[in-house]
Protein backbone atom coordinates (compact mmCIF):
# COMPACT_ATOMS: atom_id res chain seq x y z
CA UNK A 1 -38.60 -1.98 27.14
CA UNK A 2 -37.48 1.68 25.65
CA UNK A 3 -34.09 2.27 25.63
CA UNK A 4 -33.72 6.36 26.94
CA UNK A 5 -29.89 6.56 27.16
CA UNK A 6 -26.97 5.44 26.19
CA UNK A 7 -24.60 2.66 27.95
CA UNK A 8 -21.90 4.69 29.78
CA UNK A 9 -18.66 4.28 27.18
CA UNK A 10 -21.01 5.41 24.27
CA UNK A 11 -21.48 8.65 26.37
CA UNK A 12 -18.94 11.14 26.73
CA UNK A 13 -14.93 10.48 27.65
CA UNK A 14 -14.23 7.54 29.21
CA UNK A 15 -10.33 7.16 31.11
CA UNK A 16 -8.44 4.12 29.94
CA UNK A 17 -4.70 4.06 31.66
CA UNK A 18 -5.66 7.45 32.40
CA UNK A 19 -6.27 8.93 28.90
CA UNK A 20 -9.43 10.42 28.75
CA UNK A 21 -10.87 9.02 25.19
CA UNK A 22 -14.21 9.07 23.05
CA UNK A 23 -15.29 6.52 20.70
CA UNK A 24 -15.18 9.92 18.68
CA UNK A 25 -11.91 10.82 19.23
CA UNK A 26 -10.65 7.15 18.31
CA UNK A 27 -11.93 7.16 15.43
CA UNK A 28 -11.80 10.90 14.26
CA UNK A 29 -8.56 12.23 16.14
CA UNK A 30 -6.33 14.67 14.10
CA UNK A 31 -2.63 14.43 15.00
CA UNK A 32 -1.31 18.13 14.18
CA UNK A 33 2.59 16.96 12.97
CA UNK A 34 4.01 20.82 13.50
CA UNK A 35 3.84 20.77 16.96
CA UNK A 36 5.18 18.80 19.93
CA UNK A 37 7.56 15.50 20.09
CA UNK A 38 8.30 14.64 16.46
CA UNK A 39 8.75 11.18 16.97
CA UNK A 40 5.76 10.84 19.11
CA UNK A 41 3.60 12.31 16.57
CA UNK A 42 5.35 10.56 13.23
CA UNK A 43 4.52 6.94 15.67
CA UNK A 44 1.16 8.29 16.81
CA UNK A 45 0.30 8.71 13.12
CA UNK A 46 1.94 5.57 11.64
CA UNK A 47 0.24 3.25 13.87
CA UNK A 48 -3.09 3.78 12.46
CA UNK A 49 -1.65 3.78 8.69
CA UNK A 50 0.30 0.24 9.63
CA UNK A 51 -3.00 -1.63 10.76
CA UNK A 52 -4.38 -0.93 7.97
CA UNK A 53 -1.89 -1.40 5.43
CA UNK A 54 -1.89 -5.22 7.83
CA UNK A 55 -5.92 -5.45 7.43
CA UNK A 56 -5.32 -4.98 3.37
CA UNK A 57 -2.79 -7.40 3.40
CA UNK A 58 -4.49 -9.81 5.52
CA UNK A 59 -7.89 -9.77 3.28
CA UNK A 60 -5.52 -10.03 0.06
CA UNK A 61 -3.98 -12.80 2.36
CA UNK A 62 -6.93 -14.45 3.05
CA UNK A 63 -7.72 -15.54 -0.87
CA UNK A 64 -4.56 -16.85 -0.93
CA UNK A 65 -4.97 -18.88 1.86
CA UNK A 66 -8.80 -20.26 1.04
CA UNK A 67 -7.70 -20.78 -2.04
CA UNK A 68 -4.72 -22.62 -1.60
CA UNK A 69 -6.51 -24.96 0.94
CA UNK A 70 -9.73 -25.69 -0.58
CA UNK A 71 -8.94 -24.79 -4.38
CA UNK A 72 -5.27 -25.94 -4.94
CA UNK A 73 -1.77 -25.09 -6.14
CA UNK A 74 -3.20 -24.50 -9.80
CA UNK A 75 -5.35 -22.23 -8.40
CA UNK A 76 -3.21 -20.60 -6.02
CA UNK A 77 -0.73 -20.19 -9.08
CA UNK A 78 -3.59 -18.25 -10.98
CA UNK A 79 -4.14 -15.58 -8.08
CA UNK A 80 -0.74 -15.03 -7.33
CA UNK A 81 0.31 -14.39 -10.77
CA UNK A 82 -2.49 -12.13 -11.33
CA UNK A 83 -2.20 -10.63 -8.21
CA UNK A 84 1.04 -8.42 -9.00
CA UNK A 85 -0.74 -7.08 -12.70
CA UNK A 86 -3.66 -6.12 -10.40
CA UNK A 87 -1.26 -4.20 -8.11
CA UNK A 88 0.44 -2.67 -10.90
CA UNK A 89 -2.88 -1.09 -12.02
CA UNK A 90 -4.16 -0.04 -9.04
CA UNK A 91 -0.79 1.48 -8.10
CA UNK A 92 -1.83 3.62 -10.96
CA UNK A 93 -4.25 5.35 -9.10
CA UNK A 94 -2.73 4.90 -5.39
CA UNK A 95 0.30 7.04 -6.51
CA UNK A 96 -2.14 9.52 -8.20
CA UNK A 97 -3.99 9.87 -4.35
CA UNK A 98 -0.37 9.90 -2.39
CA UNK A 99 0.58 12.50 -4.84
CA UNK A 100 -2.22 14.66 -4.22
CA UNK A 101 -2.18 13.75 0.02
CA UNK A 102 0.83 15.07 0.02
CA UNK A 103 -0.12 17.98 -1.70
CA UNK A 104 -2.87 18.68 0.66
CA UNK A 105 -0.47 18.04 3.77
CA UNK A 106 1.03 21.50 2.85
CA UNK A 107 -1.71 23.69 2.67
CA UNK A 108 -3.14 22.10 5.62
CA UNK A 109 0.07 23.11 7.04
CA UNK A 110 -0.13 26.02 6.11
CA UNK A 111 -3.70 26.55 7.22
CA UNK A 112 -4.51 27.91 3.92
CA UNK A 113 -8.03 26.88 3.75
CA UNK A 114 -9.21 28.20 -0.11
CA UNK A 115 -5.68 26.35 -1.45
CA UNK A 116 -6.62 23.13 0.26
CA UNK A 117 -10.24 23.00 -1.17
CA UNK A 118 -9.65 24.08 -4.60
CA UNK A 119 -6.81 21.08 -4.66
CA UNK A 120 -9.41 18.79 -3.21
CA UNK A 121 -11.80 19.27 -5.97
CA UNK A 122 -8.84 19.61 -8.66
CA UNK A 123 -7.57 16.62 -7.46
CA UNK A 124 -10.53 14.31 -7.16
CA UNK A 125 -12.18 15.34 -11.00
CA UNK A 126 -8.52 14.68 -12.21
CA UNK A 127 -8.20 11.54 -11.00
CA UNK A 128 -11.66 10.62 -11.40
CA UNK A 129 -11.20 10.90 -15.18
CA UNK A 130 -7.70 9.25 -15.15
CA UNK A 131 -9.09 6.27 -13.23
CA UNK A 132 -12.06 5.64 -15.48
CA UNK A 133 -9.93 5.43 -18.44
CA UNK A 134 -6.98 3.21 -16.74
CA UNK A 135 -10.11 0.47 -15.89
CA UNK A 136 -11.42 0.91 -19.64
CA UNK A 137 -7.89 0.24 -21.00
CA UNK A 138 -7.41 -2.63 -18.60
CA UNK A 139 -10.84 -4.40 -19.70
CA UNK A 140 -9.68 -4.04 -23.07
CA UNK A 141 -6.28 -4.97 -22.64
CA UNK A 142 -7.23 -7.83 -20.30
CA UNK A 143 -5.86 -11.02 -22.79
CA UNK A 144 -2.94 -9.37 -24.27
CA UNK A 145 -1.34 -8.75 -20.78
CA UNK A 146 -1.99 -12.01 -19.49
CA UNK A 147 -0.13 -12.61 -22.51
CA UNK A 148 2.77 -10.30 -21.89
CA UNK A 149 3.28 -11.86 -18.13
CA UNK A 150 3.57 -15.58 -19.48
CA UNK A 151 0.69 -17.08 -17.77
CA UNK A 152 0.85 -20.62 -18.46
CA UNK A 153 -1.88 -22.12 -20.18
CA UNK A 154 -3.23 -24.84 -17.76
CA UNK A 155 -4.25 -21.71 -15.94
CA UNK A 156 -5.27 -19.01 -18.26
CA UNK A 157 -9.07 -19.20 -18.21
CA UNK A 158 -8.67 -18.92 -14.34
CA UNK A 159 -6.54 -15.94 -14.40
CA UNK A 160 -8.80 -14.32 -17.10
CA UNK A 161 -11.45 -15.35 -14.39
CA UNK A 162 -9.74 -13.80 -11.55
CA UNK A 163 -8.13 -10.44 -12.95
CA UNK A 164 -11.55 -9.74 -14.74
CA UNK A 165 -13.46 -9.75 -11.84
CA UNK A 166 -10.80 -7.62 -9.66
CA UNK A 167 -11.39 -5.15 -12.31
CA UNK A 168 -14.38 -4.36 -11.40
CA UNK A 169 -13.31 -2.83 -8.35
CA UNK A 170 -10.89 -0.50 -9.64
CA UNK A 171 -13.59 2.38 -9.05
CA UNK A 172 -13.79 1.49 -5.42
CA UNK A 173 -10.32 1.77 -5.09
CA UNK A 174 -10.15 5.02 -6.05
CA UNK A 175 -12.65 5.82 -3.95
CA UNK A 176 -10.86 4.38 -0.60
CA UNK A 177 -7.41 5.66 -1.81
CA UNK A 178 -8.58 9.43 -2.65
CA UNK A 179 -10.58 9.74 0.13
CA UNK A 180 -7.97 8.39 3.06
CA UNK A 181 -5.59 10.72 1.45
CA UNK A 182 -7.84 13.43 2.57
CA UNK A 183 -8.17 12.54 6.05
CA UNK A 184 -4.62 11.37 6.00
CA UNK A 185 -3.19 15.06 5.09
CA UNK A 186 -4.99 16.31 7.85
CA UNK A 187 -3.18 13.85 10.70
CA UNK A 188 -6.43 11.69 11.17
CA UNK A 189 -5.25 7.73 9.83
CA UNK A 190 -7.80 6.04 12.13
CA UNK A 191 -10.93 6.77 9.87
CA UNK A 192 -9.83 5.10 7.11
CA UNK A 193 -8.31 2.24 9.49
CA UNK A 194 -11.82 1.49 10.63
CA UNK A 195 -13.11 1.08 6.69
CA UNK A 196 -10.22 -1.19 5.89
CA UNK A 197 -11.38 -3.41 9.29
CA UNK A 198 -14.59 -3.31 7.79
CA UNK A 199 -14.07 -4.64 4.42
CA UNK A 200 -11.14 -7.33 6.28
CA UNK A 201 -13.63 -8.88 8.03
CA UNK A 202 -16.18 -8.91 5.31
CA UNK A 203 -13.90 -10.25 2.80
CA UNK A 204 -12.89 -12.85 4.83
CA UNK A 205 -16.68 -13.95 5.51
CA UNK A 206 -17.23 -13.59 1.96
CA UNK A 207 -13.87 -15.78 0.84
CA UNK A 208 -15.04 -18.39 3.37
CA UNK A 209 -18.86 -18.15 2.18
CA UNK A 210 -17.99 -18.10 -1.71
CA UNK A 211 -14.90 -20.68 -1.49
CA UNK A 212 -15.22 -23.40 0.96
CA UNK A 213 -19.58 -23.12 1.11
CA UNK A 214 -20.60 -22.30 -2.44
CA UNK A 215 -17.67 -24.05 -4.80
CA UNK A 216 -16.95 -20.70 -6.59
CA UNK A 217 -12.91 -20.72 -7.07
CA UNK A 218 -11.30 -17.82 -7.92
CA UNK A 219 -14.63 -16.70 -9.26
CA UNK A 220 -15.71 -16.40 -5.44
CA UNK A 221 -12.19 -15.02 -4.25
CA UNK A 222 -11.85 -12.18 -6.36
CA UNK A 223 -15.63 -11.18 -5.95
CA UNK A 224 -15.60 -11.13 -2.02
CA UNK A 225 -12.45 -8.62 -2.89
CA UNK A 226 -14.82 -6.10 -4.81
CA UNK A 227 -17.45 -6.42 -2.68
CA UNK A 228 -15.23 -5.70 0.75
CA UNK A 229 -14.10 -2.82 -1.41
CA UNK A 230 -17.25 -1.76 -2.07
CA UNK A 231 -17.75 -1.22 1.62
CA UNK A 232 -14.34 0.52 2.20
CA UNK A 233 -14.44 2.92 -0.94
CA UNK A 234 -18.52 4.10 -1.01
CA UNK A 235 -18.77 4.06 3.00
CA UNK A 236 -15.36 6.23 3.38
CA UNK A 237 -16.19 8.66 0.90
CA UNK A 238 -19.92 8.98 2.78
CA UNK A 239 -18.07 9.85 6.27
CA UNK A 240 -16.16 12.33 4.55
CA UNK A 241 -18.76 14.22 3.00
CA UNK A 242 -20.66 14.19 6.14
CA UNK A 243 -18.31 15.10 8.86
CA UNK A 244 -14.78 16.79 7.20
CA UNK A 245 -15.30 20.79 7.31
CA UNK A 246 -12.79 21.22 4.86
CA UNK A 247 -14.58 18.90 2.14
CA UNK A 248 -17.85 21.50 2.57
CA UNK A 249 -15.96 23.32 -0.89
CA UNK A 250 -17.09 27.25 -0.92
CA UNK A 251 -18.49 27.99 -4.74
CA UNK A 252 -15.77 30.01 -5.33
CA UNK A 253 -12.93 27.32 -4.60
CA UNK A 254 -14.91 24.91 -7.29
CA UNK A 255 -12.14 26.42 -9.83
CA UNK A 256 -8.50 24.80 -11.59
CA UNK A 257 -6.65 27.46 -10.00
CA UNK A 258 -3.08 27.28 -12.51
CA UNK A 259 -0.71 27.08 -9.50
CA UNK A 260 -2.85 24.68 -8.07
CA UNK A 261 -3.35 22.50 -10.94
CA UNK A 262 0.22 22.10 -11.79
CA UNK A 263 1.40 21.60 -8.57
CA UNK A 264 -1.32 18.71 -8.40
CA UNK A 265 -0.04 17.01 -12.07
CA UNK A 266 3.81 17.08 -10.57
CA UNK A 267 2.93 15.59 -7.55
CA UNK A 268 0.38 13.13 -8.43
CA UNK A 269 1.84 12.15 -11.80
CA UNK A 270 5.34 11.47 -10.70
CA UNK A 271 3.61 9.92 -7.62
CA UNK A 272 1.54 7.36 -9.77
CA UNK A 273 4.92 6.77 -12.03
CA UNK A 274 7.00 6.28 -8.94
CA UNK A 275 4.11 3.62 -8.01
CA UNK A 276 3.95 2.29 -11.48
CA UNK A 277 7.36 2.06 -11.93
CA UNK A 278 8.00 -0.04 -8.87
CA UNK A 279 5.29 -2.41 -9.74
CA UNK A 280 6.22 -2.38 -13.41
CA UNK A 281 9.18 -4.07 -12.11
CA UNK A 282 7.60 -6.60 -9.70
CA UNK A 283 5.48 -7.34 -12.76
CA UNK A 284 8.19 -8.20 -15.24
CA UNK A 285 9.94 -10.39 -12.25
CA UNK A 286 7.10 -11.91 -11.90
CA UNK A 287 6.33 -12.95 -15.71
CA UNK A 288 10.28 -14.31 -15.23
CA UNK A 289 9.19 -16.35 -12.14
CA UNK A 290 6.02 -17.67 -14.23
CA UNK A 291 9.12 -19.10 -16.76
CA UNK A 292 10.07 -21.52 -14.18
CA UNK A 293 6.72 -23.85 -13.82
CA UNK A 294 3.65 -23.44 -10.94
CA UNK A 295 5.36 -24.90 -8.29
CA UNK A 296 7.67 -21.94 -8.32
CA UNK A 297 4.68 -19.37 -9.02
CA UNK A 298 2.92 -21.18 -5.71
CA UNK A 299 5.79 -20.62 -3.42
CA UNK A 300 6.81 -17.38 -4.49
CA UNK A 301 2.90 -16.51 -4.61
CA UNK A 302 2.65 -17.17 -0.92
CA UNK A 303 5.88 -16.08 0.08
CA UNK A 304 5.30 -12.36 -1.62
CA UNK A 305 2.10 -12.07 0.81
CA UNK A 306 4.57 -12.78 3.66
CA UNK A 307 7.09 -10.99 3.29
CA UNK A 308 4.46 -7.88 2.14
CA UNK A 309 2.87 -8.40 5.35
CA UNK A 310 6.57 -8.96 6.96
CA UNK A 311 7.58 -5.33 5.72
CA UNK A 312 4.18 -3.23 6.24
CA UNK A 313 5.29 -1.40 9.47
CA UNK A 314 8.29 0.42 7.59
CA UNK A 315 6.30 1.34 4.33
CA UNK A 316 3.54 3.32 6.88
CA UNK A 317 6.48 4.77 8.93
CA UNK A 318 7.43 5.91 5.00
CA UNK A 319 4.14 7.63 4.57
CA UNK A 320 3.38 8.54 7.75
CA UNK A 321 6.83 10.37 7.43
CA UNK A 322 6.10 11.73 4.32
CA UNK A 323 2.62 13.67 5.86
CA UNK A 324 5.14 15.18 8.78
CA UNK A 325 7.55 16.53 5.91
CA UNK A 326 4.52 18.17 4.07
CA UNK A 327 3.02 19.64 6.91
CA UNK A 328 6.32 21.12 8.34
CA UNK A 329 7.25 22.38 4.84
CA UNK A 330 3.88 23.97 4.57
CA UNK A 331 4.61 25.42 8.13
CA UNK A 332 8.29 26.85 7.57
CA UNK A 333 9.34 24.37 10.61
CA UNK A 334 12.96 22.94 8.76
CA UNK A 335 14.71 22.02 12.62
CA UNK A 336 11.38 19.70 13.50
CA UNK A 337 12.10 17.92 9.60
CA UNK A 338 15.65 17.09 10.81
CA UNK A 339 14.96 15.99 14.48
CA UNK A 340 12.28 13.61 13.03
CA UNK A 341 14.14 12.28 10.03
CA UNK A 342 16.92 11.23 12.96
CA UNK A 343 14.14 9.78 14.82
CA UNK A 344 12.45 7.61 12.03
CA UNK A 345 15.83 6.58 10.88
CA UNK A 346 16.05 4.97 14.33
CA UNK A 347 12.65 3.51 14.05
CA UNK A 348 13.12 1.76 10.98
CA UNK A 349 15.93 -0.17 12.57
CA UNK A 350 13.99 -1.29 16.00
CA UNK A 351 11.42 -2.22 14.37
CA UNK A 352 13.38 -4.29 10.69
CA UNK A 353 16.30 -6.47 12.68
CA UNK A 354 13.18 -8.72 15.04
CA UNK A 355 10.86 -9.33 12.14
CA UNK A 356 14.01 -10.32 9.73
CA UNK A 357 15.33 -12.68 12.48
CA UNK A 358 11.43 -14.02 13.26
CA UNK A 359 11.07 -14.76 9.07
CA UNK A 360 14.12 -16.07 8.78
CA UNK A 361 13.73 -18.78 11.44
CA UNK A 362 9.89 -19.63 10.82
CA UNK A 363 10.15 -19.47 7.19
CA UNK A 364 8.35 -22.94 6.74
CA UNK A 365 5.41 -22.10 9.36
CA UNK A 366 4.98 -19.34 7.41
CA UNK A 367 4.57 -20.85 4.44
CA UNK A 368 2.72 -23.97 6.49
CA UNK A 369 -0.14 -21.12 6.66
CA UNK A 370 -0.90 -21.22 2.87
CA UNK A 371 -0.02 -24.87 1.90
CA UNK A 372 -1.21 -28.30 3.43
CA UNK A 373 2.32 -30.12 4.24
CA UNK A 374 1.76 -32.30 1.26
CA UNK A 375 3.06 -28.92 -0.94
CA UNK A 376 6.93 -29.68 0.40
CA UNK A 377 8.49 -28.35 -2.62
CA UNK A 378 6.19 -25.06 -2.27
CA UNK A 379 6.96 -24.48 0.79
CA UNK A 380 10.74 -25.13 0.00
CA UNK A 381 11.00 -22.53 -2.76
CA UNK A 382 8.93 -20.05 -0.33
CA UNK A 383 11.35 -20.49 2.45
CA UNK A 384 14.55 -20.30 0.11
CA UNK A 385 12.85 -16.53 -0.85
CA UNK A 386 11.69 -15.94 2.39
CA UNK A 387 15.17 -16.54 3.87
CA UNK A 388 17.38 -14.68 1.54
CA UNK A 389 15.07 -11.55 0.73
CA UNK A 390 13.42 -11.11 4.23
CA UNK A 391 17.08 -10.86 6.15
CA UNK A 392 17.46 -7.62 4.78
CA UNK A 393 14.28 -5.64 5.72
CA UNK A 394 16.14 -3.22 7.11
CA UNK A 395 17.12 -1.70 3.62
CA UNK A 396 13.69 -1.81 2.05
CA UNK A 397 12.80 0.24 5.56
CA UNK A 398 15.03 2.92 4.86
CA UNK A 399 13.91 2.89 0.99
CA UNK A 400 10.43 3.63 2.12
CA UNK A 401 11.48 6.68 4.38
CA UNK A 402 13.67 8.03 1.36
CA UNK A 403 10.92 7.75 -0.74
CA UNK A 404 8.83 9.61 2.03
CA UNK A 405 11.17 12.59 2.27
CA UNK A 406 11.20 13.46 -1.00
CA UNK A 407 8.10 13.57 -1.70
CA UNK A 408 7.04 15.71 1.18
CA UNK A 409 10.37 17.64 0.93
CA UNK A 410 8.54 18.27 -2.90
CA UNK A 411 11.26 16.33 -4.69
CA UNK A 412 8.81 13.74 -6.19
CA UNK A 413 11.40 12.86 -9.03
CA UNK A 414 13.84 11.27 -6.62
CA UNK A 415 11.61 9.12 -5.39
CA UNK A 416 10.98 7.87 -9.03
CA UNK A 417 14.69 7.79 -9.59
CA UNK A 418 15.54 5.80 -6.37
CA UNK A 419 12.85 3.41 -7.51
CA UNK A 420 14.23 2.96 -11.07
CA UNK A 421 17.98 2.23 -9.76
CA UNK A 422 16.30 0.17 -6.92
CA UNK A 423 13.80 -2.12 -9.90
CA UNK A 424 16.04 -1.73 -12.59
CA UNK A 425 19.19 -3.47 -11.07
CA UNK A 426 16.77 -6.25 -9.55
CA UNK A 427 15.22 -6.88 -13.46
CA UNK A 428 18.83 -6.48 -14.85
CA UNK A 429 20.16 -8.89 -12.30
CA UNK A 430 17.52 -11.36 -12.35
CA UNK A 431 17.08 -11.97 -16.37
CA UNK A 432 20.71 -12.26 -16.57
CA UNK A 433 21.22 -14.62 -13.93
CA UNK A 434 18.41 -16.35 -13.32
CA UNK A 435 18.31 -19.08 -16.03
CA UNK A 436 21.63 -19.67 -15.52
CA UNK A 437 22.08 -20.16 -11.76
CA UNK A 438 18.85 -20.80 -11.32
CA UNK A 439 15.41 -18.46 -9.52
CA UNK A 440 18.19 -17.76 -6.41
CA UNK A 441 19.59 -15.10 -8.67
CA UNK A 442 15.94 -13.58 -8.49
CA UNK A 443 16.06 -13.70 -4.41
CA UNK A 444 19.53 -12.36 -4.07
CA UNK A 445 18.46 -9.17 -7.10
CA UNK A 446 16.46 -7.72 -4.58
CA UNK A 447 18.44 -6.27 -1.60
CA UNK A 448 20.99 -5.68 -3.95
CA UNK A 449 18.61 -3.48 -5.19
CA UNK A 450 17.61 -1.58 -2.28
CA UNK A 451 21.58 -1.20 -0.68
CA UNK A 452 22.63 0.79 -4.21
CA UNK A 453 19.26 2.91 -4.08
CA UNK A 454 19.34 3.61 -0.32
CA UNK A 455 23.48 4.47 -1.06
CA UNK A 456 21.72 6.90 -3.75
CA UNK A 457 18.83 8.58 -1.26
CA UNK A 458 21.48 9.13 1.08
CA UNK A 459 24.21 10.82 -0.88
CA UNK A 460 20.86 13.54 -2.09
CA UNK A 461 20.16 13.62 1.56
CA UNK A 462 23.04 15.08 3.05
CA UNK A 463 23.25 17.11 -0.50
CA UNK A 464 20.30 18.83 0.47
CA UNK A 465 21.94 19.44 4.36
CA UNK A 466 18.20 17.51 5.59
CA UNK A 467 20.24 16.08 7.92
């Protein structure tokens, strides 16, 4: 039998609670941030951005938790440890895409159409080049920073195992990253939602597939990562070539236009060192944390995947904020930038207080996901982190939206200085406490942290009359 037409919802609109809607227009919809309600638009936006930052984390998740349950705590240890040095080097080149989003968000704004190509192909050759030689140095570098971050050696050859393998994958990660920054800049966050669902769902076939059927360890976690990125990074950048208008670069906007360029290296540069800098931190904490034996590594190792998860709605209200600063700068609109930064800082509030009160009472389930009950003193140390850090989400939410202002308000540099007072008093704090009063000095380090940098964001807020 020969199929002539399409089923009905494939076809057309179709009205759901009486929205008209298109598989198209899911998938593809722009949300123009210069016009209409600002907080509908900044929530509208965000949405999108938050599932998938939740889809990443639940497919970074997802090793942990195969791994922990059919592996062990040894080899749960090795992932986790590794898992912050592979964010720190991928942050590399996230920072160098958010820098040049945001960069994009203005001329789109503007609806300057020869300033937003020439930055998309100045932007993508840069960082091209820059990530090509970050994954070269990190291959060659590869033992002397497991070194650095005091990976015990009962575990070394399965750290070397894991992080080698996620390197491979660094290219695909650019891809993904530069790409959604594209669409991103232009209001549409649902296309690169759907590529992140795709490679969740494959990566969590391929964990289960690698891990639990074939025996492969953190061999077989760390490859059903690159793979799932493979998906995400080559199938994104495919779309984008095929359907974005703007991407179809005119011959004469294939140039490094000076302005251009340089606006492109402050943005994306400080971007990547904001990035950097923040994990730099997490990364030295974490080589501090490694001091204190695997059981600590396990718990904290699941516990950081929590509370990542815990906090993902505030980091995309953050960059969903920062694309509605951009685009109003690049549109001249300065009242809409001050009724939305009143809105989000109401948002950030709604949404921190529930999830802080729902991790600090189910602290243990949540750690019961990762580790059999056997693991008591792993799930302990988790909770005790868990407890302490995650009751104060409501100051890493307003950290996120700082950081979000200023770099669409094209203040870059106080992002990277909020993130150096916010990390540097949680290293300070922690290496001079924590062998003394124990890894609680660690926990407590970190919202004191974000209260002095949020005091910090604030005090340049009102200097610059924003609000």
């Amino acid at each position: 039998m020969r199929i002539t037409q399409q089923p009905e919802f494939f076809r057309g609109t179709k009205t759901i609670w009486g929205v008209k809607l298109s598989i198209k227009e899911i998938f593809d919809k722009r949300v123009d941030m210069t016009v209409g309600d600002e907080k509908s638009a900044i929530i509208q936006f965000a949405i999108p951005l938050a599932l998938g930052n939740v889809f990443q984390q639940v497919y970074n998740i997802a090793d942990t938790i195969i791994v922990g349950r059919f592996v062990g705590p040894q080899a749960l240890a090795a992932v986790g440890s590794t898992y912050t040095l592979m964010i720190f080097i991928t942050s590399l080149i996230i920072g160098l895409c958010l820098g040049s989003g945001v960069v994009f968000s203005k001329f789109y704004g503007a609806k300057d159409r020869d300033s937003l190509q020439r930055s998309f192909f100045a932007s993508f050759v840069i960082i091209a080049v820059l990530t090509v030689v970050i994954n070269v140095l990190a291959f060659i570098y590869i033992d002397p920073i497991l070194e650095i971050i005091k990976i015990p050696k009962e575990i070394m050859d399965e750290s070397y195992t894991y992080t080698f393998t996620m390197f491979c994958g660094i290219v695909f990660i650019f891809l993904y990253n530069y790409y959604a920054s594209v669409y991103r800049s232009m209001g549409n966050s649902t296309t690169p939602l759907l590529f992140l669902a795709i490679a969740m769902i494959s990566n969590i076939i391929l964990d289960i597939l690698f891990i639990a059927g074939f025996g492969w360890g953190v061999f077989g976690a760390a490859f059903a990562t690159v793979i799932s990125q493979v998906f995400s990074g080559v199938g994104l950048a495919i779309k984008c070539h095929r359907e974005v208008e703007e991407l179809k670069i005119e011959k004469h906007n294939l140039v490094f236009e000076g302005y251009i360029f340089k606006t492109l290296v402050n943005f994306s540069l400080l971007s990547s060192i904001q990035q950097s800098i923040m994990n730099l931190g997490i990364l030295m904490i974490q080589g501090l944390v490694n001091s204190f034996g695997v059981v600590v590594m396990a718990g904290f190792a699941a516990a950081v995947k929590i509370d990542t998860l815990a906090y993902v709605p505030v980091q995309d209200f953050g960059n969903a904020f920062s694309t509605f600063i951009a685009q109003n700068m690049g549109a001249g609109e300065m009242k809409r930038i001050e009724r939305g930064t009143k809105s989000v800082i109401k948002i950030i509030a709604v949404i921190c207080i529930p999830i802080s009160l729902l991790v600090f009472i189910f602290a243990e389930k949540l750690m019961g996901v990762f580790m059999s009950s056997e693991s008591a003193k792993v799930i302990a140390v988790g909770s005790q982190y868990l407890r302490i850090e995650g009751a104060f989400y409501v100051l890493i939410g307003y950290l996120f939206m700082f950081y979000g202002l200023f770099r669409g308000w094209g203040k870059p540099f106080m992002s990277v200085v909020l993130t150096v007072v916010s990390l540097g008093l949680r290293v300070a704090i922690s290496y001079a406490f924590a062998h003394q009063i124990g890894v609680v000095a660690i926990w407590w380090s970190i919202p004191i942290g974000w209260a002095i940098a949020d005091i910090v964001g604030y005090i340049k807020m009102k200097k610059e009359a924003i609000i």
